[in-house]
Protein backbone atom coordinates (compact mmCIF):
# COMPACT_ATOMS: atom_id res chain seq x y z
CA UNK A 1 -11.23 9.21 -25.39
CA UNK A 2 -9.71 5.84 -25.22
CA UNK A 3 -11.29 4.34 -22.64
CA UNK A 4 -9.08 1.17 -22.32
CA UNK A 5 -5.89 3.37 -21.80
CA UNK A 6 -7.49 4.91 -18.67
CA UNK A 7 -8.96 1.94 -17.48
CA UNK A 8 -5.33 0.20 -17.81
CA UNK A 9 -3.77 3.03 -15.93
CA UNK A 10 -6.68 3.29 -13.32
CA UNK A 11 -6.43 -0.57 -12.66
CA UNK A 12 -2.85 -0.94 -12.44
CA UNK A 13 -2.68 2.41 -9.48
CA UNK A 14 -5.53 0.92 -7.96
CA UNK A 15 -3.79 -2.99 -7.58
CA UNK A 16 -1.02 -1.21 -6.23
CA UNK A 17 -2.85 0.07 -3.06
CA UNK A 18 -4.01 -3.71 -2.54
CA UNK A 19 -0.10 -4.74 -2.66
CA UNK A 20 0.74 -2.36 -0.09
CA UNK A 21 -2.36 -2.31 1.88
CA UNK A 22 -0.56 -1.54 5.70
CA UNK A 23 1.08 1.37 4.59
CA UNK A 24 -1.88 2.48 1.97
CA UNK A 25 -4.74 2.13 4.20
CA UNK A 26 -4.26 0.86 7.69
CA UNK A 27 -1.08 2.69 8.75
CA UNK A 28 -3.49 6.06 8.46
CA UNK A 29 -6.43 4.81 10.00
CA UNK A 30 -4.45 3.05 13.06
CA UNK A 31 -2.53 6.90 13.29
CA UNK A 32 -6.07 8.58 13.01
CA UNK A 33 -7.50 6.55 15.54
CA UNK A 34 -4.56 7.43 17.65
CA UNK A 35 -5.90 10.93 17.45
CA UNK A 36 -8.81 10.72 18.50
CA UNK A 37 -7.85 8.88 21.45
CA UNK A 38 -5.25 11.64 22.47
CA UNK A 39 -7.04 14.40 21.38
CA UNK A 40 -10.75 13.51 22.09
CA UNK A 41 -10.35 11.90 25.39
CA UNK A 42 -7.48 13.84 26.66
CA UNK A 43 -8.08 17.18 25.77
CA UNK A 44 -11.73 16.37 25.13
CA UNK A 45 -12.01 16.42 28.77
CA UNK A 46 -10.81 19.54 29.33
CA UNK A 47 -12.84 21.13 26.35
CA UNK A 48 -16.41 19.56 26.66
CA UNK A 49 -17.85 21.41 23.88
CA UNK A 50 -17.51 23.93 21.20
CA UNK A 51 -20.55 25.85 19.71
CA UNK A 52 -22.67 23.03 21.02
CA UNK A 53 -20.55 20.26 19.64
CA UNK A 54 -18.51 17.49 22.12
CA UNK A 55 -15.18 18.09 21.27
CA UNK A 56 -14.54 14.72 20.20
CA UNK A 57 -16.93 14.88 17.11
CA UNK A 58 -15.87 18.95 16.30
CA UNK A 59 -12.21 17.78 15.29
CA UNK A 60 -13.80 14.02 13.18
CA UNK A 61 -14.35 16.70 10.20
CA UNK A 62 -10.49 17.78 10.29
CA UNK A 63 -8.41 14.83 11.17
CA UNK A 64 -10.08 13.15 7.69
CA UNK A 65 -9.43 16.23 5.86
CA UNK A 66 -6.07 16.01 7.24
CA UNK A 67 -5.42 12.22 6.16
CA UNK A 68 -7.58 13.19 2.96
CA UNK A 69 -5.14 15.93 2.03
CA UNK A 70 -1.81 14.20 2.78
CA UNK A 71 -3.24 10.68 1.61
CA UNK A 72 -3.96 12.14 -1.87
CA UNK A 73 -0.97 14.20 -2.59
CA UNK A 74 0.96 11.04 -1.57
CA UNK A 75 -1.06 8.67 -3.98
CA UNK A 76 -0.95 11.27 -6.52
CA UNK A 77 2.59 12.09 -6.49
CA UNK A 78 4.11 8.74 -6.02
CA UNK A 79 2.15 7.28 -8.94
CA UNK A 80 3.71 9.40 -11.50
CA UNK A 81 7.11 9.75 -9.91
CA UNK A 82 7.79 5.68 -9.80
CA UNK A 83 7.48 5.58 -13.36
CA UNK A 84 9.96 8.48 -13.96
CA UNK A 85 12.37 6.84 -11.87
CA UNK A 86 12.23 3.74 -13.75
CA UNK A 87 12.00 5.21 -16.79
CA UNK A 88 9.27 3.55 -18.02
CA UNK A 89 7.31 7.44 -18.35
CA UNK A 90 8.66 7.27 -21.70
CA UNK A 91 6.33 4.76 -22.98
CA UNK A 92 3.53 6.19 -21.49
CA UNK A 93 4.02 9.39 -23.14
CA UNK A 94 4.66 7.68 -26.85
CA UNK A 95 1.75 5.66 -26.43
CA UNK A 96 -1.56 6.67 -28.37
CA UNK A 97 -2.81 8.08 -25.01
CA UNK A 98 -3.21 11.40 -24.14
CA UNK A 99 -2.11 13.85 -22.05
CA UNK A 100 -6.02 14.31 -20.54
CA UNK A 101 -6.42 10.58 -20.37
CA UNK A 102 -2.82 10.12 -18.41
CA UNK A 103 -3.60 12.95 -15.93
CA UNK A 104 -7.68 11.62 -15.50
CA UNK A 105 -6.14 7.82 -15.09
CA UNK A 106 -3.48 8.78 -12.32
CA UNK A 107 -5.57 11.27 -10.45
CA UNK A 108 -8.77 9.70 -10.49
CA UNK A 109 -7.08 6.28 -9.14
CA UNK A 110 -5.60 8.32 -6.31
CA UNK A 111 -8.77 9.91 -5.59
CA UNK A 112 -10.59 7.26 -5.23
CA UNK A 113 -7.99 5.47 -2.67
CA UNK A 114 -8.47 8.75 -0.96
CA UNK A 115 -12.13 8.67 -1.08
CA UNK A 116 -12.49 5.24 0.35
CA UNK A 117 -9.92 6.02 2.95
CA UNK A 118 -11.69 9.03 4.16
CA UNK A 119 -15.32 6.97 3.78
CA UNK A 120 -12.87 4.10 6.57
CA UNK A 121 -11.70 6.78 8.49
CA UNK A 122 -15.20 8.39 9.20
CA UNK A 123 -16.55 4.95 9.81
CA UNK A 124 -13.57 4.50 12.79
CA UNK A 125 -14.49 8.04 14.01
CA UNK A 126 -18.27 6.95 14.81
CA UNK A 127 -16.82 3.77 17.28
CA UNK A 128 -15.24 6.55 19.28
CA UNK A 129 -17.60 9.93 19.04
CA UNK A 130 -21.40 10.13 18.56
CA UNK A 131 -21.40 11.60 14.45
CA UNK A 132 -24.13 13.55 12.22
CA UNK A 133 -24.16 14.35 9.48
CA UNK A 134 -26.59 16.93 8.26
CA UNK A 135 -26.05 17.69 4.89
CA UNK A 136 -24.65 13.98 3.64
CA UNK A 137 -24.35 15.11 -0.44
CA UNK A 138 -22.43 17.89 0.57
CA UNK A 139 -19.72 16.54 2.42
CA UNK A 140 -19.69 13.75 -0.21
CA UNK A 141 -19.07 16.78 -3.27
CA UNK A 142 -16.87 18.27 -0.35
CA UNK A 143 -14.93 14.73 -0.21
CA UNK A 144 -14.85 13.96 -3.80
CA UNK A 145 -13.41 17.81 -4.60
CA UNK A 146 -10.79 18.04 -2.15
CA UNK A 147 -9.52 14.11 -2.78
CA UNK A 148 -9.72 15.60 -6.88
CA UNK A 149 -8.37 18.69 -6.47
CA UNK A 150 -5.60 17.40 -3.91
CA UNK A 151 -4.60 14.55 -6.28
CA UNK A 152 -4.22 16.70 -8.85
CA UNK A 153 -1.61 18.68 -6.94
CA UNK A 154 0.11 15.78 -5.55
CA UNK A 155 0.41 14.53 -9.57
CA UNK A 156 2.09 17.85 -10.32
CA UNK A 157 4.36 17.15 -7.45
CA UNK A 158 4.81 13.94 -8.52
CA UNK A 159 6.37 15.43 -12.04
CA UNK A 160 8.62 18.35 -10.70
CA UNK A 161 10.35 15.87 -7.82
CA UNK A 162 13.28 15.29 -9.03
CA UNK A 163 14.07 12.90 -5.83
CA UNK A 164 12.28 10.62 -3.33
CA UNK A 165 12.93 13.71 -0.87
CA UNK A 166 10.96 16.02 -2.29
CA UNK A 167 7.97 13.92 -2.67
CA UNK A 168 7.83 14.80 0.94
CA UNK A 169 9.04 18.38 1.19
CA UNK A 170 5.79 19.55 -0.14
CA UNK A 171 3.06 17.24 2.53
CA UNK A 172 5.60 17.49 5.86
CA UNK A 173 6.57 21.14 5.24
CA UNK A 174 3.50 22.58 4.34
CA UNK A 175 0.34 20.78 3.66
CA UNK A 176 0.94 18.94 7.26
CA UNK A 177 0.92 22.61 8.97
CA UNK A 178 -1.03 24.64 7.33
CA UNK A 179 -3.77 21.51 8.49
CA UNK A 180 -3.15 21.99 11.79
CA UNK A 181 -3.32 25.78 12.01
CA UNK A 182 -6.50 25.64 9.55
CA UNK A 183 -8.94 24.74 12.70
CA UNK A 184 -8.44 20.78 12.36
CA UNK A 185 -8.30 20.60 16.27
CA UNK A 186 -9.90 23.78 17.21
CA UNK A 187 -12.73 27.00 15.72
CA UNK A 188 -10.45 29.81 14.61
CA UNK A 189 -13.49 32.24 16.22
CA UNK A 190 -11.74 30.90 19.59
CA UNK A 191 -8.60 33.21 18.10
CA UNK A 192 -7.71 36.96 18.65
CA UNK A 193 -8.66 38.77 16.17
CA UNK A 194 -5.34 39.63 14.60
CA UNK A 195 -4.51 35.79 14.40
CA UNK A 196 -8.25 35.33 13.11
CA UNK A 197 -7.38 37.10 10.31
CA UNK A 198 -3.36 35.84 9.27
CA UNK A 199 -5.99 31.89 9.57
CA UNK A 200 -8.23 33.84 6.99
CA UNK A 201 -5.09 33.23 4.32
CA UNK A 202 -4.40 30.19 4.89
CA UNK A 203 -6.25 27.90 1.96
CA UNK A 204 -7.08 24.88 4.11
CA UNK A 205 -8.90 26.58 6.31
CA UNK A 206 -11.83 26.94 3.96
CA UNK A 207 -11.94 23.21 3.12
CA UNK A 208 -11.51 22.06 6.89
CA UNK A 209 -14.83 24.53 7.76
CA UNK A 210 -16.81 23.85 4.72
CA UNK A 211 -16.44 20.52 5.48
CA UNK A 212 -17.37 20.65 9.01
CA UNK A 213 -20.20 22.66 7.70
CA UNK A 214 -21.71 19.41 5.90
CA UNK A 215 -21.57 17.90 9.30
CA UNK A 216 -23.00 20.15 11.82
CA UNK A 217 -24.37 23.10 10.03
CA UNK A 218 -21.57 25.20 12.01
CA UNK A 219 -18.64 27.08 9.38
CA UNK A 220 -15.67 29.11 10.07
CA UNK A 221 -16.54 30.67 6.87
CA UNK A 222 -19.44 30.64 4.49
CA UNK A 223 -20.02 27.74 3.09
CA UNK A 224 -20.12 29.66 -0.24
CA UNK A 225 -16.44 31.16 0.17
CA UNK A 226 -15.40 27.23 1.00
CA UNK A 227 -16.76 26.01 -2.17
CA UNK A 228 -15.35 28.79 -4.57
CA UNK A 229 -11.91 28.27 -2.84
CA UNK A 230 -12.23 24.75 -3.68
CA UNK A 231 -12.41 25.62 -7.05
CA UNK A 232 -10.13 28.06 -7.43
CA UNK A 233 -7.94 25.90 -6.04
CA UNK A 234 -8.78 22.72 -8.55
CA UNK A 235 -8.79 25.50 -11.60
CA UNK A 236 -5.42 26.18 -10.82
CA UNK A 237 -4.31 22.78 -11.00
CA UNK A 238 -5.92 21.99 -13.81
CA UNK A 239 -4.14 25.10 -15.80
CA UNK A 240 -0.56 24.15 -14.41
CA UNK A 241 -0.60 20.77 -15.60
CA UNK A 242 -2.09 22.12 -18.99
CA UNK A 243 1.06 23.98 -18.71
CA UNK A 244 3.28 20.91 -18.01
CA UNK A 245 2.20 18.99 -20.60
CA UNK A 246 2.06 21.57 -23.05
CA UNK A 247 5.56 22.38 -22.36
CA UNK A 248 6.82 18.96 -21.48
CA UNK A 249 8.18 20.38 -18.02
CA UNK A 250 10.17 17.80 -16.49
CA UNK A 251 8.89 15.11 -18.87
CA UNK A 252 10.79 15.48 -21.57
CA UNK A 253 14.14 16.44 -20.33
């Protein structure tokens, strides 16, 4: 493992978030915080509670998966894109660095800006709802596999984006909804039961409930199923880009 390649990689992603720290960092916390003043005071009125919880705190859980999912696929995507546009992905792949150590540099830097952005965001949310959290080392492995897993997918967008456009396609057209009908604002048990079950296929809603799960002890799903379609998910990330690489999809060409 060459440790000094990754940490060059890692370093350099990471500076770049401090370069462009308004639209990194506090452009999604200033638009989270605008949901939970819409959301949880406006509609929070009308909807006091749900199984017990003030409405306000039962959507904290999804809005940061929300940023969380769109923040790392962004990260992720962008910082292997920009140096295929420049050209500059050349050198990286004839440098003695490889393919593991590329893909564990680029996701684990956007990761972590994920991480710490979800850690900011859940600090915000406790200045406008009353938080617990009562299983803390969950929702930290829930955090840290979702911002992986995520980043990962965002880094294989990164490589078949053949454009600045379709760096977005992929977050606005699908990640962005299927968030928003996977239970970020409400508990799909409030559904009929033949919408219940068309949720039940959509992938985000296990992360959304497992994660709400670390919070209040309250799932959409078991907790079980949320964790095994986390990594299913992250398996099948991990075997595309062995593919990728192995194939030099988009890379080489």
């Amino acid at each position: 493992m060459n440790l000094y390649a990754v940490k060059a990689i890692y370093l350099f992603e990471m500076h770049r978030t401090w370069r462009t720290i308004m639209q990194s960092v506090i452009s999604p916390v200033i638009s989270t915080s605008l949901y939970f003043v819409v959301f949880g005071s406006a509609i929070g009125g009308r909807i006091p509670e749900i199984n017990g919880i003030s409405y306000g705190a039962f959507i904290v859980p999804g809005l940061i998966m929300l940023s969380l999912l769109t923040q790392s696929i962004s990260n992720a995507s962008f910082g292997i894109y920009f140096p295929k546009f420049v050209g500059t992905i050349y050198e990286l792949l004839s440098a003695p660095v490889s393919y593991v150590e590329i893909v564990i540099a680029y996701v684990g830097a956007a990761a972590t800006k994920s991480i710490i952005l979800g850690l900011i965001i859940l600090a915000t949310a406790a200045l406008f709802v009353p938080l617990r959290i009562e299983h803390p080392f969950i929702m930290l492995l829930f955090l840290v596999l979702t911002a992986v897993t995520f980043s990962m997918f965002g880094f294989i967008i990164g490589i078949w984006a053949d454009g600045f456009e379709k760096l977005q396609l992929v977050p606005l057209m699908i990640v962005t909804p299927l968030t928003f009908l996977g239970g970020s604002f409400y508990s799909i048990d409030m559904l009929p039961d033949f919408w219940r079950t068309v949720t039940l296929f959509n992938p985000v809603v296990y992360l959304i409930s497992g994660f709400r799960w670390s919070f209040y002890g309250q799932s959409d799903v078991h907790i079980g199923t949320s964790l095994a379609m986390t990594a299913v998910f992250l398996i099948a990330c991990m075997l595309i880009l062995r593919w990728i690489f192995k194939t030099g999809y988009r890379l080489k060409s």
